[in-house]
PDB file of N, CA and C in Angstrom:
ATOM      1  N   UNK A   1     106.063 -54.874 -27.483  1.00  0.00           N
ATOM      2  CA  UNK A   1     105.331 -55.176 -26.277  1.00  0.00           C
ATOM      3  C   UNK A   1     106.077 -54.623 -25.063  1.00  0.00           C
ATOM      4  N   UNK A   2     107.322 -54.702 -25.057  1.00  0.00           N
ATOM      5  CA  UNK A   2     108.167 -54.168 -23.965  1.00  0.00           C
ATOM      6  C   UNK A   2     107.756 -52.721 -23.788  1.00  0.00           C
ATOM      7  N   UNK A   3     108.402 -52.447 -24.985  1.00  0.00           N
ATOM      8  CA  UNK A   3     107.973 -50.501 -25.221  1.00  0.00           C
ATOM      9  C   UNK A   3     106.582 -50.146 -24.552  1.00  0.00           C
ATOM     10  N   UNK A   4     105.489 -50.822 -24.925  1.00  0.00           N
ATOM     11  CA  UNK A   4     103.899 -50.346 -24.473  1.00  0.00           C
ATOM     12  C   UNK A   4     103.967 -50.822 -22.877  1.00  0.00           C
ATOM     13  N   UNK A   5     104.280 -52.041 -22.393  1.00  0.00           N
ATOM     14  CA  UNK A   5     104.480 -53.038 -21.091  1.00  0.00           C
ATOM     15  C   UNK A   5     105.150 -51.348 -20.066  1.00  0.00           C
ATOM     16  N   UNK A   6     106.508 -51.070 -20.534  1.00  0.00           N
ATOM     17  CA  UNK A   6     106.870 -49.946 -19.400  1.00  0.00           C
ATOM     18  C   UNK A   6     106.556 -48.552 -19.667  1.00  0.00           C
ATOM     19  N   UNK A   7     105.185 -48.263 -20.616  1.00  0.00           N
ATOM     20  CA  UNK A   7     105.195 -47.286 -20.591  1.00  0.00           C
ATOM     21  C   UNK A   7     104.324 -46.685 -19.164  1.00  0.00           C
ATOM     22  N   UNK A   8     103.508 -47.180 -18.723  1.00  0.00           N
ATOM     23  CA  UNK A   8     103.163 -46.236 -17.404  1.00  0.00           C
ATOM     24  C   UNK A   8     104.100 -46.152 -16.417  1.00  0.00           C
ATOM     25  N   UNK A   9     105.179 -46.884 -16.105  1.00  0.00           N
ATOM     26  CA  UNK A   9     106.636 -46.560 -15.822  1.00  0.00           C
ATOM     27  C   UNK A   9     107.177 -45.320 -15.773  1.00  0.00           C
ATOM     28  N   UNK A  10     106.946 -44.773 -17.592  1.00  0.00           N
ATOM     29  CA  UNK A  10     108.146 -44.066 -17.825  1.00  0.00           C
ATOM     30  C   UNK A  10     107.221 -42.283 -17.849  1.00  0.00           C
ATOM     31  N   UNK A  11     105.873 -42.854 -18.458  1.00  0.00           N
ATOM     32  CA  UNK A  11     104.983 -41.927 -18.160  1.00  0.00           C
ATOM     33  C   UNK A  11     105.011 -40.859 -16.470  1.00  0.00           C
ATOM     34  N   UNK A  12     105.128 -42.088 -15.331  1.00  0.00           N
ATOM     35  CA  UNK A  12     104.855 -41.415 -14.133  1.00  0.00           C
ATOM     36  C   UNK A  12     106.567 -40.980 -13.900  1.00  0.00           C
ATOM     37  N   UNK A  13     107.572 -40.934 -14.689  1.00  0.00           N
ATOM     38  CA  UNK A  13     108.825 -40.215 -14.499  1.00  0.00           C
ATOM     39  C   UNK A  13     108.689 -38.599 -15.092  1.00  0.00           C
ATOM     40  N   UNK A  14     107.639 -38.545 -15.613  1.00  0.00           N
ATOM     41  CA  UNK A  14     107.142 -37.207 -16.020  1.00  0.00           C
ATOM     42  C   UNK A  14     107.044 -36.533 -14.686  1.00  0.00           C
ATOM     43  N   UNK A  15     106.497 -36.928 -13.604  1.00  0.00           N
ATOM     44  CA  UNK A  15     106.095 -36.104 -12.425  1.00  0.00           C
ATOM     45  C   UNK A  15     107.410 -35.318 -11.842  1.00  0.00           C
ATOM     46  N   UNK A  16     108.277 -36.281 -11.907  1.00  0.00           N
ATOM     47  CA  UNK A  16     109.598 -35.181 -11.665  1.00  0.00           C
ATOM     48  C   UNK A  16     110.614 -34.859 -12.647  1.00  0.00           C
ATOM     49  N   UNK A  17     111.401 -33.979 -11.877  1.00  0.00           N
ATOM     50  CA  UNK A  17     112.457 -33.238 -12.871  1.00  0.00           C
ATOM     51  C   UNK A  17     113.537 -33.831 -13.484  1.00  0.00           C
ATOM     52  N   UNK A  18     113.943 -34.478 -12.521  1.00  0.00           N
ATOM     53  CA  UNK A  18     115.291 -35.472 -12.073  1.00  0.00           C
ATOM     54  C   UNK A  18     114.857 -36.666 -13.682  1.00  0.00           C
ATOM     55  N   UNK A  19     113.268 -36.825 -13.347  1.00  0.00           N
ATOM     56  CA  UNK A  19     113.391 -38.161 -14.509  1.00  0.00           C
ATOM     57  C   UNK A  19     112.431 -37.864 -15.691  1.00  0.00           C
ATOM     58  N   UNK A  20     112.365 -36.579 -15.770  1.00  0.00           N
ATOM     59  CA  UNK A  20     112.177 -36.374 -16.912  1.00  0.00           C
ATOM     60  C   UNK A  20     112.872 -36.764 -18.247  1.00  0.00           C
ATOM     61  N   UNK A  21     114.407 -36.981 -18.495  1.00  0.00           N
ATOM     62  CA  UNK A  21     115.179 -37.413 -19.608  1.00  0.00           C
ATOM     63  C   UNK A  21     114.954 -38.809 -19.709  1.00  0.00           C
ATOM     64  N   UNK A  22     114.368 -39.937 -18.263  1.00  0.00           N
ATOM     65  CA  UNK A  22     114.266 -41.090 -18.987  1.00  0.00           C
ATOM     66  C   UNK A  22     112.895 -41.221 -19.563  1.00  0.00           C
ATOM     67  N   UNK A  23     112.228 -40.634 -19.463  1.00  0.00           N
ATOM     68  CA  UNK A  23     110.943 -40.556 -20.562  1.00  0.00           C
ATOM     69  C   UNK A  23     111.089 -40.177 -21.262  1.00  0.00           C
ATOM     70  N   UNK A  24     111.580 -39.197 -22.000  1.00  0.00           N
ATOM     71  CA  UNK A  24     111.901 -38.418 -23.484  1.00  0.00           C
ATOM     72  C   UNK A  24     113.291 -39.491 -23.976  1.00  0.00           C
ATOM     73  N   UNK A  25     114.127 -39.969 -23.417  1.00  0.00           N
ATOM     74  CA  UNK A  25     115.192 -41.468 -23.870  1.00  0.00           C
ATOM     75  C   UNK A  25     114.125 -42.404 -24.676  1.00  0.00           C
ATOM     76  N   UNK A  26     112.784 -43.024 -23.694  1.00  0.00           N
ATOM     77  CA  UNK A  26     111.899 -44.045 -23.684  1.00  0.00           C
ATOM     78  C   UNK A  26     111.154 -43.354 -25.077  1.00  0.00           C
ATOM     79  N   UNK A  27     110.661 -42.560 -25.159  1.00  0.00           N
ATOM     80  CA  UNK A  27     109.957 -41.880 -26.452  1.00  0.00           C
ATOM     81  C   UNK A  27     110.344 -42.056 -27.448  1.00  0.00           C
ATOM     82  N   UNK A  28     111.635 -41.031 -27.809  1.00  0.00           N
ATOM     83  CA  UNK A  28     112.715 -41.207 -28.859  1.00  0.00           C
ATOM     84  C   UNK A  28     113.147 -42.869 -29.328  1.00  0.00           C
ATOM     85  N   UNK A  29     112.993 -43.360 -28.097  1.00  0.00           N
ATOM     86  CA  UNK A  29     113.527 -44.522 -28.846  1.00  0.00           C
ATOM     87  C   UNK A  29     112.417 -45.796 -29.351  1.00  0.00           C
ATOM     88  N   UNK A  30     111.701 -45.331 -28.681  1.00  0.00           N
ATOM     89  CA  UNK A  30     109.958 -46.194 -28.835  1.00  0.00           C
ATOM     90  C   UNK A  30     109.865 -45.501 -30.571  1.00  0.00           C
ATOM     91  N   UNK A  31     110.045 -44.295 -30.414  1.00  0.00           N
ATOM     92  CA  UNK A  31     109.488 -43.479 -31.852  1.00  0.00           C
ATOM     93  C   UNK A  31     110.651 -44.399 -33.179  1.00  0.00           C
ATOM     94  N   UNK A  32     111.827 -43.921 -32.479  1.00  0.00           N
ATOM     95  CA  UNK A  32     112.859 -44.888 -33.276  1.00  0.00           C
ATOM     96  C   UNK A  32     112.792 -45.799 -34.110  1.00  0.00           C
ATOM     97  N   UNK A  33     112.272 -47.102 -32.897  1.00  0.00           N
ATOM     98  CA  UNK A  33     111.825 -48.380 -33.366  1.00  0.00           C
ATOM     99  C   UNK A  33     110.938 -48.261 -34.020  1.00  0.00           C
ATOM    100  N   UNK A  34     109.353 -48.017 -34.078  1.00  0.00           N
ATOM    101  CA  UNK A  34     108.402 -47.842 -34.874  1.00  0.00           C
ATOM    102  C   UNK A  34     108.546 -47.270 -36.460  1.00  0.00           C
ATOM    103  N   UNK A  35     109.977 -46.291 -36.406  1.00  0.00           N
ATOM    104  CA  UNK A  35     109.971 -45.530 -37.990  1.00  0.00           C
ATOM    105  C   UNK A  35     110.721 -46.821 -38.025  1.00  0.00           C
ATOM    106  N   UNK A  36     112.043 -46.900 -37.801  1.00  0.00           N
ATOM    107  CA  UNK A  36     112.773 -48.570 -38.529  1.00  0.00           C
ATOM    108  C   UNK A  36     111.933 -49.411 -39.107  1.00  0.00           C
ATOM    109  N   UNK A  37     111.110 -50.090 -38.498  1.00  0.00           N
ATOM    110  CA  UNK A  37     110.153 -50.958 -38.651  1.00  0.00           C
ATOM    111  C   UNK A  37     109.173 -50.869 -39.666  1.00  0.00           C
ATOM    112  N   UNK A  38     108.574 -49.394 -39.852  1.00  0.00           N
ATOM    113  CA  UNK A  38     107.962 -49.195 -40.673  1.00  0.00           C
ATOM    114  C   UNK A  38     108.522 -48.908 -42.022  1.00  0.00           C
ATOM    115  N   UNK A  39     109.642 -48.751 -41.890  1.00  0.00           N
ATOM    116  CA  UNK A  39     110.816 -48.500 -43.066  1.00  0.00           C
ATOM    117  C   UNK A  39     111.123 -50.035 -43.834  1.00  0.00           C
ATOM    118  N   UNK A  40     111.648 -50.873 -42.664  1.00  0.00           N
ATOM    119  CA  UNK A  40     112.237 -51.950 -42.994  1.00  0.00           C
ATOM    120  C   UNK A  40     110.416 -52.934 -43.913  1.00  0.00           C
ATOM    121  N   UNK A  41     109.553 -52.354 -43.032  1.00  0.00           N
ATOM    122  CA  UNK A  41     107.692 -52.852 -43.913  1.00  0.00           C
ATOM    123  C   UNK A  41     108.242 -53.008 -45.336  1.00  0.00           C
ATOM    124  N   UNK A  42     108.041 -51.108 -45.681  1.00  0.00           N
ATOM    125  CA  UNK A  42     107.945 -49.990 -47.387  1.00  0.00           C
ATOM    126  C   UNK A  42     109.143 -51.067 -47.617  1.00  0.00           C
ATOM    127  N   UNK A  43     110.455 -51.203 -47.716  1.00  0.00           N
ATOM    128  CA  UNK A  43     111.242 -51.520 -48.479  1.00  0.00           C
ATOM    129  C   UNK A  43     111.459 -53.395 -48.459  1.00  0.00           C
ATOM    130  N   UNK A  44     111.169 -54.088 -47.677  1.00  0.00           N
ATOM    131  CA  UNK A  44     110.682 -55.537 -47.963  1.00  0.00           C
ATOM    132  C   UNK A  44     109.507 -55.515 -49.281  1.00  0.00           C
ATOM    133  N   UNK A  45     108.459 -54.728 -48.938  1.00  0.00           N
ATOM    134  CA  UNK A  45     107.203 -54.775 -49.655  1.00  0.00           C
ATOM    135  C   UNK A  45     107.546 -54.180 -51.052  1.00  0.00           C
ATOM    136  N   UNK A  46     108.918 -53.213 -51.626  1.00  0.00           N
ATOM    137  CA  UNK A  46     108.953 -52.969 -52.671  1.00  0.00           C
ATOM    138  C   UNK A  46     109.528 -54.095 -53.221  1.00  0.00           C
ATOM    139  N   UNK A  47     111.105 -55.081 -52.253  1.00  0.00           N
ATOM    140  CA  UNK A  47     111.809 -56.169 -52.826  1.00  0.00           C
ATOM    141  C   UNK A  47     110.995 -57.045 -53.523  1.00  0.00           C
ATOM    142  N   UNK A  48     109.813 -57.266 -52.413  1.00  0.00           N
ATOM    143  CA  UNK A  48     109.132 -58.569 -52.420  1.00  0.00           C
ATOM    144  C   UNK A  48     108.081 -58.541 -53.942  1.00  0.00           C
ATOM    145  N   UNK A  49     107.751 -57.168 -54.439  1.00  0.00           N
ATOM    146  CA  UNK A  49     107.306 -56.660 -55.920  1.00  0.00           C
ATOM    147  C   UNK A  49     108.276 -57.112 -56.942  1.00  0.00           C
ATOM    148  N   UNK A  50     109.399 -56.252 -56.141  1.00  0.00           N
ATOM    149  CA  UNK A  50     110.115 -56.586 -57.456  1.00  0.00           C
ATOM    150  C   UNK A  50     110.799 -58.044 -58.021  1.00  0.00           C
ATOM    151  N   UNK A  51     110.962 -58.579 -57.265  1.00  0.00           N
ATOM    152  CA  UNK A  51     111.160 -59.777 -57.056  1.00  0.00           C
ATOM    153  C   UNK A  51     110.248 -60.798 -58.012  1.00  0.00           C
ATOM    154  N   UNK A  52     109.161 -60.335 -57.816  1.00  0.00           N
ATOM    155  CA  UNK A  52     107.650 -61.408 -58.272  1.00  0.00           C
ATOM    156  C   UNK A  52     107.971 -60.925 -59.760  1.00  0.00           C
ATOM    157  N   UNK A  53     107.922 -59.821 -60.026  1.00  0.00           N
ATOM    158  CA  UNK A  53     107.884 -59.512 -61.489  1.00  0.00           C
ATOM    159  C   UNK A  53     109.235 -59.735 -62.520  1.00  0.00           C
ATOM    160  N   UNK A  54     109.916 -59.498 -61.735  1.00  0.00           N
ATOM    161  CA  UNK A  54     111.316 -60.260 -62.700  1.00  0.00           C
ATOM    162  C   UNK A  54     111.182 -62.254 -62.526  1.00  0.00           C
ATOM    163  N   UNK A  55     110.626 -62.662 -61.569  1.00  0.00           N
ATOM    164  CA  UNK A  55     110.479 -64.474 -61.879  1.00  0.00           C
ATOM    165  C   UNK A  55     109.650 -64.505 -62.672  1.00  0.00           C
ATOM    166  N   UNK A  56     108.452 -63.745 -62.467  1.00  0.00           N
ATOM    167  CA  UNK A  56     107.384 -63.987 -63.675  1.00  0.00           C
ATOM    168  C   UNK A  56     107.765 -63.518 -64.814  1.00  0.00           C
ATOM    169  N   UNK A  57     108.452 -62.586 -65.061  1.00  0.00           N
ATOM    170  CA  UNK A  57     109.167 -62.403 -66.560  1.00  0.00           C
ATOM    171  C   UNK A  57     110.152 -63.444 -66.798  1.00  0.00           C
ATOM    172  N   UNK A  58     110.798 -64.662 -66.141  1.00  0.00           N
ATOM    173  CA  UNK A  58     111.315 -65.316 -66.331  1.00  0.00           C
ATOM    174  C   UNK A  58     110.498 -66.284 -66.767  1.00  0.00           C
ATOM    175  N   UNK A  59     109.868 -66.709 -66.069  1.00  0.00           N
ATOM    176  CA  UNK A  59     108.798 -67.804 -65.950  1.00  0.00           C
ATOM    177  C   UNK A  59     107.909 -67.310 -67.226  1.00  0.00           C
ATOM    178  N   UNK A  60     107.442 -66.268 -67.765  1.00  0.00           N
ATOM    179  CA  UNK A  60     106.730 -66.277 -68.612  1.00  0.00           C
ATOM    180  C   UNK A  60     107.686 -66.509 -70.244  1.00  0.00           C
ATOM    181  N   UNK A  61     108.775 -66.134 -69.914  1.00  0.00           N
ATOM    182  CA  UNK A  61     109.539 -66.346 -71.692  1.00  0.00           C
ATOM    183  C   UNK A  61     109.827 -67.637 -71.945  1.00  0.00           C
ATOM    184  N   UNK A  62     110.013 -68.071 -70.365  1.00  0.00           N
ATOM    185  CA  UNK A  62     110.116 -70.057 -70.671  1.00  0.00           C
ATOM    186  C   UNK A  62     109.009 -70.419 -71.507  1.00  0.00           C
ATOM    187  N   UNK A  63     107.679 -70.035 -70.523  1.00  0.00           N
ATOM    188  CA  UNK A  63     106.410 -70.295 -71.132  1.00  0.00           C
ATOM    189  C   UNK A  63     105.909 -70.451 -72.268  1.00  0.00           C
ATOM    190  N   UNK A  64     106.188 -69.304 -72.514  1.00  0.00           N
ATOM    191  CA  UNK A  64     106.182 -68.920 -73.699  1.00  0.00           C
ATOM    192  C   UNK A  64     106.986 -69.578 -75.011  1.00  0.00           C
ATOM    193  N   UNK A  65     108.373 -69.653 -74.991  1.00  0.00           N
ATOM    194  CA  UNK A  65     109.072 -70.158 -75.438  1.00  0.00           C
ATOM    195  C   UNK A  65     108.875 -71.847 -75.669  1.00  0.00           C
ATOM    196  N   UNK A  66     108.599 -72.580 -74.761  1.00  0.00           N
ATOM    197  CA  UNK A  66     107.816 -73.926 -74.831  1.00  0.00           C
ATOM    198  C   UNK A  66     106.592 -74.032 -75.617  1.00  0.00           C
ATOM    199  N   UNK A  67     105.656 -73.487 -75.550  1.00  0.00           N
ATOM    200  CA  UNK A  67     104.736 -73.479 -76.621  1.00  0.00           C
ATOM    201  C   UNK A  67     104.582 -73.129 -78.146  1.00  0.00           C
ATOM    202  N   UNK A  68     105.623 -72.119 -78.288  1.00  0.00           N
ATOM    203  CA  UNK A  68     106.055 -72.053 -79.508  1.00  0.00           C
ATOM    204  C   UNK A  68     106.679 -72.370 -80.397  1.00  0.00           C
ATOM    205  N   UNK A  69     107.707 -73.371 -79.490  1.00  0.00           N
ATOM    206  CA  UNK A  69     108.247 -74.038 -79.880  1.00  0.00           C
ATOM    207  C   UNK A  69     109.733 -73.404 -80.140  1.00  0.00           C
ATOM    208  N   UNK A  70     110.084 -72.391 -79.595  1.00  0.00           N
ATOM    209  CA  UNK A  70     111.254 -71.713 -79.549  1.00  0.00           C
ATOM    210  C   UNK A  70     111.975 -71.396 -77.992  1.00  0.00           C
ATOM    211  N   UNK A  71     113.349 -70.996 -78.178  1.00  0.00           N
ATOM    212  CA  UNK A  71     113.789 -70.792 -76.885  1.00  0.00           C
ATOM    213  C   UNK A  71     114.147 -68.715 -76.785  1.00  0.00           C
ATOM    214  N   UNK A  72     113.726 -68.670 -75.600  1.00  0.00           N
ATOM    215  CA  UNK A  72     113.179 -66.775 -75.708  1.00  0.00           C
ATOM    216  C   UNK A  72     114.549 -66.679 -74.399  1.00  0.00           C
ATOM    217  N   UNK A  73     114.941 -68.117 -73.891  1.00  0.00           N
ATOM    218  CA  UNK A  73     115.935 -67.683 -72.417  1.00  0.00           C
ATOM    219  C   UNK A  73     116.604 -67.649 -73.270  1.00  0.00           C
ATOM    220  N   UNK A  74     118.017 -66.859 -72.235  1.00  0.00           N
ATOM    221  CA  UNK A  74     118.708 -66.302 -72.861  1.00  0.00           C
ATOM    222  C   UNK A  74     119.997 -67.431 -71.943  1.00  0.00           C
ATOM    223  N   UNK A  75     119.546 -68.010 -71.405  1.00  0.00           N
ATOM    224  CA  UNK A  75     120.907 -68.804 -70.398  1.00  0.00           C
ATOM    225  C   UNK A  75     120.576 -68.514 -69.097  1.00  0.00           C
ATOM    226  N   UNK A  76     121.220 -69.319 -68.442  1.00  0.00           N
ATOM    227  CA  UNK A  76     121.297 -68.945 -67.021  1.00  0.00           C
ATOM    228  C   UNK A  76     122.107 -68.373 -66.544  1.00  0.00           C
ATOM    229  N   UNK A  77     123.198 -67.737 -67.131  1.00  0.00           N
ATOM    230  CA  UNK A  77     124.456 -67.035 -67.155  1.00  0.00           C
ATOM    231  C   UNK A  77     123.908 -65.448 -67.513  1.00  0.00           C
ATOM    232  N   UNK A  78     122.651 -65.428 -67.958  1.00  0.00           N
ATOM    233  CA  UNK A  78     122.193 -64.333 -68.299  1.00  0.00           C
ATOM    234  C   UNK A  78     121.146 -63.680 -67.137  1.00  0.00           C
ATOM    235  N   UNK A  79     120.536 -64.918 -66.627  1.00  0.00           N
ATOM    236  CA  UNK A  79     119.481 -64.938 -65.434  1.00  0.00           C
ATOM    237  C   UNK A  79     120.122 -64.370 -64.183  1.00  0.00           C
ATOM    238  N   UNK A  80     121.313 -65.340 -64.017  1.00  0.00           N
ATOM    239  CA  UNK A  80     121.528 -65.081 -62.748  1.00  0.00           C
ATOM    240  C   UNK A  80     122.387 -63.721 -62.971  1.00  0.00           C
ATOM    241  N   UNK A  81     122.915 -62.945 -63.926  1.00  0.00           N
ATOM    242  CA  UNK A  81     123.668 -61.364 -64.129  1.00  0.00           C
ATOM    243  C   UNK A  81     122.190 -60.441 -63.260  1.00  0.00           C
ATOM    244  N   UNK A  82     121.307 -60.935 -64.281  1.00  0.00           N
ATOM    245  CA  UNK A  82     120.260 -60.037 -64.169  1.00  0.00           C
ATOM    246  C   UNK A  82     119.680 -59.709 -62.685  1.00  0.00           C
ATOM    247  N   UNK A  83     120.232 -61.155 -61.807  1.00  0.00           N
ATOM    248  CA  UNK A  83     119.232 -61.100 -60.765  1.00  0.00           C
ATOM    249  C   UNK A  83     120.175 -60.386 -60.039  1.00  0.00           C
ATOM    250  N   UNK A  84     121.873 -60.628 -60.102  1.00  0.00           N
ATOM    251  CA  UNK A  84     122.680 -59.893 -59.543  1.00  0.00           C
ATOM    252  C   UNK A  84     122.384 -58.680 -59.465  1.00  0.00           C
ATOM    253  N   UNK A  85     122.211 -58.168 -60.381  1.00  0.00           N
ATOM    254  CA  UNK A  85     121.817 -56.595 -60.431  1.00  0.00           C
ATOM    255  C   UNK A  85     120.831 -56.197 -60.099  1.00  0.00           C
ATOM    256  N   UNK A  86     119.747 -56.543 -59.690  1.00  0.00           N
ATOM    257  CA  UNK A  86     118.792 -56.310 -58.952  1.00  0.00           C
ATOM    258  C   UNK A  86     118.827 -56.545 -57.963  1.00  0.00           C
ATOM    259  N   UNK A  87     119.944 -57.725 -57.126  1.00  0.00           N
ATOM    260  CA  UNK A  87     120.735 -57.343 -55.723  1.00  0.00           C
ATOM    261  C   UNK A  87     121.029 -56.528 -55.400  1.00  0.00           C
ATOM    262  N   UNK A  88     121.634 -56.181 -56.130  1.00  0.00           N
ATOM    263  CA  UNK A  88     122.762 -54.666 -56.161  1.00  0.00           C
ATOM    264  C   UNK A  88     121.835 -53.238 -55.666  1.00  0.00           C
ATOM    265  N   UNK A  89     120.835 -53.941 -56.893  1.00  0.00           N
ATOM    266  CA  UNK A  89     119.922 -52.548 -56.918  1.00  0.00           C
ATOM    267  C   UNK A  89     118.870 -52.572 -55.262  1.00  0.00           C
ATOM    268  N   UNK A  90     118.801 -53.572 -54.906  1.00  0.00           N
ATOM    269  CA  UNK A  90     117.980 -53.740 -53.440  1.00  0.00           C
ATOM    270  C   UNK A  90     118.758 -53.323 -52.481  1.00  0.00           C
ATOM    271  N   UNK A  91     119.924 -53.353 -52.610  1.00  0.00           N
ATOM    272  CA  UNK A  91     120.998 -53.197 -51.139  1.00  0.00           C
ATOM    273  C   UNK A  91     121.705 -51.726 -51.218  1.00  0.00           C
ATOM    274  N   UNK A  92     121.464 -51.497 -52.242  1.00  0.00           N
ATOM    275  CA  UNK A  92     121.573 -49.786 -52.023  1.00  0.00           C
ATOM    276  C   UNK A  92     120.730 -48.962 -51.874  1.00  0.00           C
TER     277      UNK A  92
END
């Protein structure tokens, strides 16, 4: 809102020479923010996938495993390795 709020501001620094660089500053960095943002979107929205499908593969071998009358977990010593590594794998 700030960014859009001073843009006829930075727009009428176009008219001269002198302030031409703080409009192309204001651009670049308006443009900046918008790719971050749209970056930080794509890669929440892949966590937030991957995330769902490794609980539900958890959640489903319990499931599973309860009705059959067998146990399919492997521990929670095994759960929480697994989820580690898919930390790992999110933060790089």
């Amino acid at each position: 809102a700030l960014f859009v709020g001073f843009g006829p501001l930075f727009i009428l620094c176009l008219l001269f020479e002198q302030t031409k660089s703080l409009f192309q500053r204001w651009l670049f960095y308006g443009i900046g923010t918008f790719f971050s943002m749209s970056v930080l979107a794509v890669m929440t929205s892949i966590a937030l996938d991957m995330v769902t499908k490794v609980s539900m593969a958890f959640w489903g071998s319990s499931l599973l495993g309860s009705v059959l009358g067998q146990d399919f977990t492997s521990g929670i010593s095994s759960q929480a390795l697994q989820q580690g590594g898919m930390g790992l794998i999110l933060t790089t």
